[in-house]
C-alpha atoms as a PDB file:
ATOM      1  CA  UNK A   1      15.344  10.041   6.946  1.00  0.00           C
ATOM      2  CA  UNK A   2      11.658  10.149   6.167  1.00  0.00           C
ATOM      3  CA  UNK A   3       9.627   7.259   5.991  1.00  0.00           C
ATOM      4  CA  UNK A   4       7.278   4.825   3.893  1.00  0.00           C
ATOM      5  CA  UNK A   5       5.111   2.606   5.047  1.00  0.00           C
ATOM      6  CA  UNK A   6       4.143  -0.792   2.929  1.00  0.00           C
ATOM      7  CA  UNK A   7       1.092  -2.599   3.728  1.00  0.00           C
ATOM      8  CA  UNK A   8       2.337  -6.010   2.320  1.00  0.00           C
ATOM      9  CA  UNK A   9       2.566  -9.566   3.536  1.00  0.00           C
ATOM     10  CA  UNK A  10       4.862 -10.739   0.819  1.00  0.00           C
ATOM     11  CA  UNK A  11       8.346 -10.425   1.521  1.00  0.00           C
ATOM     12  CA  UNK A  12       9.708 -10.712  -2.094  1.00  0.00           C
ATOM     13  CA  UNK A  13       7.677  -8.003  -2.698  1.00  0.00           C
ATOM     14  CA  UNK A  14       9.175  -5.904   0.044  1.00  0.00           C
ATOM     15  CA  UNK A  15      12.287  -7.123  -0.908  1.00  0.00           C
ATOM     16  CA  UNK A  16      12.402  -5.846  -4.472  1.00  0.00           C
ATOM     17  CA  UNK A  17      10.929  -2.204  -3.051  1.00  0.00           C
ATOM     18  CA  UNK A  18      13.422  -1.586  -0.129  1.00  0.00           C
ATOM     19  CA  UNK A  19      16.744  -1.223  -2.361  1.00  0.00           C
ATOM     20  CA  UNK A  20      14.616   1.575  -4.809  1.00  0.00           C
ATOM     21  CA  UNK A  21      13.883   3.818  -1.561  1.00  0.00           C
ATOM     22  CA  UNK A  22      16.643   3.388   0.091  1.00  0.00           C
ATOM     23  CA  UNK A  23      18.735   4.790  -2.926  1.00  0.00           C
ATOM     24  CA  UNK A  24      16.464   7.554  -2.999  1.00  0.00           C
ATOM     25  CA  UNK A  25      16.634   8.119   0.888  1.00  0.00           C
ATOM     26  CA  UNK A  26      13.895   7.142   1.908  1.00  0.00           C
ATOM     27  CA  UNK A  27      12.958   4.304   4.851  1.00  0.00           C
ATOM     28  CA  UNK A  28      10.817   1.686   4.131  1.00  0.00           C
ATOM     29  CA  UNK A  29       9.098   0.302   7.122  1.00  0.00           C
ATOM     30  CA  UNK A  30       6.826  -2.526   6.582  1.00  0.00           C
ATOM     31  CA  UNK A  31       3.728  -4.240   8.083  1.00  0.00           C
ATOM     32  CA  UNK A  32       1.268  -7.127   7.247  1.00  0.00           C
ATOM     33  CA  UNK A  33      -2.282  -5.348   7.415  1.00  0.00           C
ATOM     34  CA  UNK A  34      -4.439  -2.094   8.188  1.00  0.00           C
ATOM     35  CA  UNK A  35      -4.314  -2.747  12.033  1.00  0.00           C
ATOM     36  CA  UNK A  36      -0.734  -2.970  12.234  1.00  0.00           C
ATOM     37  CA  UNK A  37      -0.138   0.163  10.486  1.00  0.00           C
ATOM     38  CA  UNK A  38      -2.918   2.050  12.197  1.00  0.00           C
ATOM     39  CA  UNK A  39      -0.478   1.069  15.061  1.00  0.00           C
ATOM     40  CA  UNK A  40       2.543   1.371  14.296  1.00  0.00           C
ATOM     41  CA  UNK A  41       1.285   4.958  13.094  1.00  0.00           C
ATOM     42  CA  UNK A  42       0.445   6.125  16.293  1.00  0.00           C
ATOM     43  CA  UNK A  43       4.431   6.077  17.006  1.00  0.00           C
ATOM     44  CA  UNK A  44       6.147   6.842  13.558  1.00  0.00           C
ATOM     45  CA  UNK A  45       5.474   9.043  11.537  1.00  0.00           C
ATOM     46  CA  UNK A  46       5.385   8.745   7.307  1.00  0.00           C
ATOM     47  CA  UNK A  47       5.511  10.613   4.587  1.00  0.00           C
ATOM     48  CA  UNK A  48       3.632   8.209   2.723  1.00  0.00           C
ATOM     49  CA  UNK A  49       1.532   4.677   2.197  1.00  0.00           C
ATOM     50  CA  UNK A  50       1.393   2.004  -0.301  1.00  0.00           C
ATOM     51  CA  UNK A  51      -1.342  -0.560   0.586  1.00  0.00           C
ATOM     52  CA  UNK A  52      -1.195  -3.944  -0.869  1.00  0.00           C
ATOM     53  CA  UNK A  53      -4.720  -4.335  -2.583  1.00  0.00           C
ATOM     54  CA  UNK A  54      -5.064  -8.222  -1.197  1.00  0.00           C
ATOM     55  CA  UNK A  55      -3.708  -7.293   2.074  1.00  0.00           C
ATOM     56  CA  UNK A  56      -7.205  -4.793   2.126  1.00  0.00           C
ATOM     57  CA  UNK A  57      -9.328  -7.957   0.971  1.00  0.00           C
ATOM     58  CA  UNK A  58      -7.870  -9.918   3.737  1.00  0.00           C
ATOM     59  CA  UNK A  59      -8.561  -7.458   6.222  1.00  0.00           C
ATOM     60  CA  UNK A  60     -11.038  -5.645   4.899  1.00  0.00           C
ATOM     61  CA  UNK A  61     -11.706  -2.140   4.098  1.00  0.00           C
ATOM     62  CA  UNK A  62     -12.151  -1.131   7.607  1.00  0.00           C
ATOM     63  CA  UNK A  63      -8.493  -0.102   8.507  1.00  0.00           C
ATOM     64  CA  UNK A  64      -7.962   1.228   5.444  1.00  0.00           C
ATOM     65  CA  UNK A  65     -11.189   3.873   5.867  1.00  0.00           C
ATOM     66  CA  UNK A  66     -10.013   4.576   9.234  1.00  0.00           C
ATOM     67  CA  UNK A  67      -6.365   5.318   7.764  1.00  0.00           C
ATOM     68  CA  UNK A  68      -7.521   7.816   5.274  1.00  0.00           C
ATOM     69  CA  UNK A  69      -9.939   9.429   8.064  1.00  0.00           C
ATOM     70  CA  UNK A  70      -6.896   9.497  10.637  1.00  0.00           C
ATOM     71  CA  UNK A  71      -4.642  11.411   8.198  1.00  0.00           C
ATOM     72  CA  UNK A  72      -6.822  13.157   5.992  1.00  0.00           C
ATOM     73  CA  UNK A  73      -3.963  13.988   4.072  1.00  0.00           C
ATOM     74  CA  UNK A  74      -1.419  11.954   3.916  1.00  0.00           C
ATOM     75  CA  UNK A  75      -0.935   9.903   0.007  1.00  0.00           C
ATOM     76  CA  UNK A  76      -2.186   6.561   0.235  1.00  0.00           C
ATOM     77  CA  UNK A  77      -1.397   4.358  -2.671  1.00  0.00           C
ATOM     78  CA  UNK A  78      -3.340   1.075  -3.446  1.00  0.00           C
ATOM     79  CA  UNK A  79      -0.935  -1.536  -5.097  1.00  0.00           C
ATOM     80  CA  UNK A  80      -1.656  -4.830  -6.604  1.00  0.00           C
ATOM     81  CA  UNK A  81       0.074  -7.165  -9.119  1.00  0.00           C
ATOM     82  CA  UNK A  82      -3.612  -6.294 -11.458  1.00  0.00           C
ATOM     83  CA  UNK A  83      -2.126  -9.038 -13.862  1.00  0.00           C
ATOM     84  CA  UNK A  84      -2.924 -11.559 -11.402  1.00  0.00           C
ATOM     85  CA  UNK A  85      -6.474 -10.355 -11.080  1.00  0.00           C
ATOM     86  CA  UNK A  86      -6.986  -9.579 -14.427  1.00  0.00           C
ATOM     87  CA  UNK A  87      -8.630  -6.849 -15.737  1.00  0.00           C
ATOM     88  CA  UNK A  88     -12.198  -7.165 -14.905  1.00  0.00           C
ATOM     89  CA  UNK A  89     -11.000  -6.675 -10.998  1.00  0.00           C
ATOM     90  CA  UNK A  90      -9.009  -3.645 -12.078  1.00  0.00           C
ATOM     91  CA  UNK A  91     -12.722  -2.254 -13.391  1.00  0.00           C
ATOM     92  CA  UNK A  92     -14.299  -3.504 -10.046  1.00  0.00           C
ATOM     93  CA  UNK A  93     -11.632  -1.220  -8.470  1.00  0.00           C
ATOM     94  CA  UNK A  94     -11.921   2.106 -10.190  1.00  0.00           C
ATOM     95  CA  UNK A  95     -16.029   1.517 -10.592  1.00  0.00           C
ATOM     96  CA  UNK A  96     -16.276   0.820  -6.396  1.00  0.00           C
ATOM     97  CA  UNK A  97     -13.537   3.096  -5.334  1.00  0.00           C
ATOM     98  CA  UNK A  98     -13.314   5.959  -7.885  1.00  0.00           C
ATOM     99  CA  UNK A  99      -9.783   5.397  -7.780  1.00  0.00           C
ATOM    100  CA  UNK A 100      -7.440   5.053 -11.038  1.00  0.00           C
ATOM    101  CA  UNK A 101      -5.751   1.758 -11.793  1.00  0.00           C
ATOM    102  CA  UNK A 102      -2.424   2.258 -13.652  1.00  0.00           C
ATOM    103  CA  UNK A 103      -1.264  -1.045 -16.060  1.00  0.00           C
ATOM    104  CA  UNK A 104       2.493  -1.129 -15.489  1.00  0.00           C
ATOM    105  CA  UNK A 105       4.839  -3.747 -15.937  1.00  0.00           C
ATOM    106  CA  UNK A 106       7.543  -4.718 -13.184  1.00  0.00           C
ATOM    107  CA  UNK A 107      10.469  -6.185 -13.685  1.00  0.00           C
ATOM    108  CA  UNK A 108      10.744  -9.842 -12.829  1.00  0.00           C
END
């Protein structure tokens, strides 16, 4: 079974995810921050990485940089509830990080 890793500290959220991969047959394997993943990385491999965007605030961007220079190629996905934020921080994101910020609504 191949694997996903979630950078996430909030359990509902990891909750609500698992149930969606595992139907599709994938394993989600979760961790708090950058550190832990860099890691837990260095024994199992993934496929492919969501990172919680307030998990990266907390820790910083460091782990995150190191991540993407690590595995050069492997998808890394930045995820966020950008409601919360508002949409001013979505602009701060795709201005500082050149990365797009999709508006999508999840189910409650």
């Amino acid at each position: 079974m191949k694997s996903i890793l979630y950078i996430n500290q909030n359990l509902k959220m990891v909750e609500k995810i698992t149930p969606l991969l595992d139907e599709g047959g994938y394993k989600l394997i979760s961790v708090p921050d950058g550190a832990s993943a860099l890691k837990l990385m260095e024994s199992e491999p993934v496929i492919f990485v969501m990172y919680d965007v307030e998990a990266a605030l907390r820790g910083g961007a460091g782990p995150f940089l190191e991540l993407k220079a690590k595995y050069p190629n492997l998808p890394v996905v930045a995820v966020t509830p950008i409601k919360k934020q508002g949409e001013a921080f979505a602009e701060e994101i795709r201005r500082k990080t050149k990365f797009d910020v999709l508006d999508g609504e999840t189910e409650k």
